[in-house]
N, C-alpha and C. Protein backbone atom coordinates (compact mmCIF):
# COMPACT_ATOMS: atom_id res chain seq x y z
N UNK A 1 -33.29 -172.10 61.69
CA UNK A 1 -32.62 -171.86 60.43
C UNK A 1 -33.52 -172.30 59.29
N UNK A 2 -33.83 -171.39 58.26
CA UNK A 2 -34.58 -171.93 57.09
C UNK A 2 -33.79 -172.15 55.85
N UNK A 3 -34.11 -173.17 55.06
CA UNK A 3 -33.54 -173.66 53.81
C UNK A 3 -32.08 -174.80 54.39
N UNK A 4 -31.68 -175.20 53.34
CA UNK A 4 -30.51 -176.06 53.21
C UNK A 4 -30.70 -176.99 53.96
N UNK A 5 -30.06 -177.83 53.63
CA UNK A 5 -30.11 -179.22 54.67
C UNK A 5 -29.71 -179.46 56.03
N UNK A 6 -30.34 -180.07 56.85
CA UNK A 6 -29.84 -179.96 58.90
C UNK A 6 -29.49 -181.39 58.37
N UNK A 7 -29.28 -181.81 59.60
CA UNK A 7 -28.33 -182.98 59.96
C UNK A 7 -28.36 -183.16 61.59
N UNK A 8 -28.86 -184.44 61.93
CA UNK A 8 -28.74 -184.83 63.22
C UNK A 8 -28.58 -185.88 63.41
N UNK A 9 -27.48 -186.74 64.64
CA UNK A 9 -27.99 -188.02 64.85
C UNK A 9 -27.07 -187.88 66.28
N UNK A 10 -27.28 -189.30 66.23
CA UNK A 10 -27.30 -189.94 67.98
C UNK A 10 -27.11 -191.62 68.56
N UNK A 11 -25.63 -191.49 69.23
CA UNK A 11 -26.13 -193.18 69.39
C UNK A 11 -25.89 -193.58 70.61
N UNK A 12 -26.87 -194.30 71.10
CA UNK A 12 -27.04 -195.13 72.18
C UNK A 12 -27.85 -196.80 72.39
N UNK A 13 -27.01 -197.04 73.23
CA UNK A 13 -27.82 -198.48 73.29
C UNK A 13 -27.52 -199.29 72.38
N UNK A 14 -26.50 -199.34 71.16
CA UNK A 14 -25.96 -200.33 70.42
C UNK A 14 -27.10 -199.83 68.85
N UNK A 15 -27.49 -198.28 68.81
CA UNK A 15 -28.39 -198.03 68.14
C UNK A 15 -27.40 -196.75 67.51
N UNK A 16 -27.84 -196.38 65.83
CA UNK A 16 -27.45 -194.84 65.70
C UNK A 16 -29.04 -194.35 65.15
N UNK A 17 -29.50 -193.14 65.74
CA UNK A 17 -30.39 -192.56 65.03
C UNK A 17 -30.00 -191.31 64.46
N UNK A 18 -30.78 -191.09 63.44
CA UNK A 18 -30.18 -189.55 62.50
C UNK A 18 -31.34 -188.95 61.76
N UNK A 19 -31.50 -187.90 61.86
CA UNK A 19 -32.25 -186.82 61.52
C UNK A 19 -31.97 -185.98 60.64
N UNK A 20 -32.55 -186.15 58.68
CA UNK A 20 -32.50 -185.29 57.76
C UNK A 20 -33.38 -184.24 57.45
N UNK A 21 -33.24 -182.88 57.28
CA UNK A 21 -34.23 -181.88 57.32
C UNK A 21 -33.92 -180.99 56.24
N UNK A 22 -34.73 -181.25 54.67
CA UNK A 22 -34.59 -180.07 54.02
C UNK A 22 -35.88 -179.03 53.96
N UNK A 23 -34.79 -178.16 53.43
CA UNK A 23 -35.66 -177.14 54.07
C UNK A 23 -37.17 -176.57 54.45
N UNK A 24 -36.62 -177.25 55.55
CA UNK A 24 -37.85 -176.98 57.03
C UNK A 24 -39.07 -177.62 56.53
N UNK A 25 -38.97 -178.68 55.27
CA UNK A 25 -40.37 -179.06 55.27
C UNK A 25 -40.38 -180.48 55.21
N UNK A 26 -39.03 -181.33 54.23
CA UNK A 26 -39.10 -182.51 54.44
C UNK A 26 -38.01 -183.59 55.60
N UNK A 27 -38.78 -184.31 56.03
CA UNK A 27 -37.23 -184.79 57.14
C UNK A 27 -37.69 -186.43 57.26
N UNK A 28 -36.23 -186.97 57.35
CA UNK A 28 -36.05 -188.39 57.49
C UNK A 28 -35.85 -188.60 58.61
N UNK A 29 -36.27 -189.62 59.13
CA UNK A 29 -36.11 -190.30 60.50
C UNK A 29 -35.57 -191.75 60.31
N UNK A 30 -34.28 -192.21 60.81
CA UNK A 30 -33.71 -193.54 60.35
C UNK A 30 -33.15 -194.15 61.80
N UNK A 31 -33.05 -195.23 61.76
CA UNK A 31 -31.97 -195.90 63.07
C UNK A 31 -31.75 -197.12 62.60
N UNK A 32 -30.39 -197.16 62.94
CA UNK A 32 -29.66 -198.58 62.70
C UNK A 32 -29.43 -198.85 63.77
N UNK A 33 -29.35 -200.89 64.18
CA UNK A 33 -28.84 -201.56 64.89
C UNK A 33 -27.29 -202.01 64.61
N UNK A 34 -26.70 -201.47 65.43
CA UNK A 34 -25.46 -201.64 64.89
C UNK A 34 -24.31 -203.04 65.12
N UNK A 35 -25.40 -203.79 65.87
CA UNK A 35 -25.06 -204.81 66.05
C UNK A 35 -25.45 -206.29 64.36
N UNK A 36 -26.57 -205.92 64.03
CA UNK A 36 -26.84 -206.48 62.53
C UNK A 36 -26.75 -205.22 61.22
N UNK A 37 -26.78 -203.89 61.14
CA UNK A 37 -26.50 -203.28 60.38
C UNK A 37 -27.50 -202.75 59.60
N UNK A 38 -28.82 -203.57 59.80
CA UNK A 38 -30.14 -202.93 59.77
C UNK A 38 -30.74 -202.25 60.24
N UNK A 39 -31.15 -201.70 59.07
CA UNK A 39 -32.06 -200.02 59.08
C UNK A 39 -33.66 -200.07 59.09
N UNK A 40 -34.12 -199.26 59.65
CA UNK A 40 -35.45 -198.82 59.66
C UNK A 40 -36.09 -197.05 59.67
N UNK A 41 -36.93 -197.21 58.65
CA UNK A 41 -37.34 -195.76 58.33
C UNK A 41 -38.16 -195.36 59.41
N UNK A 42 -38.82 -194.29 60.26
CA UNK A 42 -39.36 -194.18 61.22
C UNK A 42 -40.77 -192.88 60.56
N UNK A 43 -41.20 -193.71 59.67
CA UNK A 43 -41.87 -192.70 58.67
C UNK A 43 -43.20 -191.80 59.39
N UNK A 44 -43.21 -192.38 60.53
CA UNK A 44 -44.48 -191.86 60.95
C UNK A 44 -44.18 -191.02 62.02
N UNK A 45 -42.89 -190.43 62.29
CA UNK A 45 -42.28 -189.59 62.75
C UNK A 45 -41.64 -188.20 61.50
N UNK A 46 -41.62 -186.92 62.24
CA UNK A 46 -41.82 -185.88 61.68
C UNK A 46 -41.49 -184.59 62.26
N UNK A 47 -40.53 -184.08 62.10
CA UNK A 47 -40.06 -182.82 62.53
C UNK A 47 -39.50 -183.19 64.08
N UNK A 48 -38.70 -184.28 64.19
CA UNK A 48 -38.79 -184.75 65.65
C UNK A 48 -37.05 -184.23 66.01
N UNK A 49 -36.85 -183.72 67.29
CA UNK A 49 -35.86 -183.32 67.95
C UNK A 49 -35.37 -184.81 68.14
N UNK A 50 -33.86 -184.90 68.34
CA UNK A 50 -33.17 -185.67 69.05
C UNK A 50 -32.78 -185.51 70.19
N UNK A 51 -33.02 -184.63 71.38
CA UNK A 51 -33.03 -184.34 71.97
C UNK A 51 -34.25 -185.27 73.41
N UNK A 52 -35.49 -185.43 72.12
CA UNK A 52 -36.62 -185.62 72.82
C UNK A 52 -36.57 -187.53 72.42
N UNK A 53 -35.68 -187.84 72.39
CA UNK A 53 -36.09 -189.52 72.13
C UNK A 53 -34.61 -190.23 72.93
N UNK A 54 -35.53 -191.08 73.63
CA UNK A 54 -34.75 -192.53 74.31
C UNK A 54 -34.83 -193.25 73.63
N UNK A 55 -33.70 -194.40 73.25
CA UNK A 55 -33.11 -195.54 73.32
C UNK A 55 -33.22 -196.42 73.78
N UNK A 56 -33.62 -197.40 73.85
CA UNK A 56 -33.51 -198.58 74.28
C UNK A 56 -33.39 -199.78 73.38
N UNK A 57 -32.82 -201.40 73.63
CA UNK A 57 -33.08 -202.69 72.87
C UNK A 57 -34.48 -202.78 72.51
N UNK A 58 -34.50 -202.66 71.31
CA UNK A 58 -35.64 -202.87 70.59
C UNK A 58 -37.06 -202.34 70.70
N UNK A 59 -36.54 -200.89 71.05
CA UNK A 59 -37.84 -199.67 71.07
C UNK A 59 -37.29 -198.63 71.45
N UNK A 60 -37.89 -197.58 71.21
CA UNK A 60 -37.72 -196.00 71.34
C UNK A 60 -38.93 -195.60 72.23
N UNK A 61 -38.07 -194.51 72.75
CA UNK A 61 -39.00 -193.82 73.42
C UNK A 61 -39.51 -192.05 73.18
N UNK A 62 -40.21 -191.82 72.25
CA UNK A 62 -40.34 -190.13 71.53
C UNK A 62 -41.42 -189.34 72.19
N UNK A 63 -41.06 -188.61 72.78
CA UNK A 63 -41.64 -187.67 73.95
C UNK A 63 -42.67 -188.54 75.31
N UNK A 64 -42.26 -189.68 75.52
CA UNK A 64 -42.78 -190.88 76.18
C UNK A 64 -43.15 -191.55 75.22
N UNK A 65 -43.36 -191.92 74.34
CA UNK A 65 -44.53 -192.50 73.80
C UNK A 65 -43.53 -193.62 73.20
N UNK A 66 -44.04 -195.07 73.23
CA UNK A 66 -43.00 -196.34 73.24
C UNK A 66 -43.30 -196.46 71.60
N UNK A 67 -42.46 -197.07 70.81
CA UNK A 67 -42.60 -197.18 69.71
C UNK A 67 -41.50 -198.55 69.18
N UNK A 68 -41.99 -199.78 68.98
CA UNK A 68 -41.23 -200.59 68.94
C UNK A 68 -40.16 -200.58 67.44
N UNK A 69 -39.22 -201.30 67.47
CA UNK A 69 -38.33 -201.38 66.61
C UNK A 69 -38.18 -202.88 65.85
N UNK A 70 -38.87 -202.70 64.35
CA UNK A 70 -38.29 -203.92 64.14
C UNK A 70 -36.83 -204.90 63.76
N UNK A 71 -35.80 -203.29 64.22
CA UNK A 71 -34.67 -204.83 63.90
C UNK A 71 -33.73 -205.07 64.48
């Protein structure tokens, strides 16, 4: 789909992640611990499916590749 805003998210593991996409060029990558309520931007992520990322306490996992979480 091109233009307008997508919307994705996902929660597991005591985590929500969510995925903003306007059109088709800029997108946010966020996850909260929902146990303290802190957020982290995942800026060095980019056009990423939710589909393709694990969960875990205090790291992700995005197409294998481990990526720790600071909160």
């Amino acid at each position: 789909m091109e233009g307008g805003m997508q919307f994705d998210y996902t929660v597991k593991n005591g985590y929500v992640l969510w995925i903003t996409e306007a059109l088709s060029v800029y997108s946010n990558i966020s996850i909260m611990n929902l146990d303290t309520g802190k957020t982290e931007n995942l800026n060095n992520l980019h056009h990423l499916s939710i589909s393709n990322v694990d969960i875990f306490k205090g790291y992700i996992l995005v197409n294998g590749k481990k990526i720790s979480l600071t909160i």
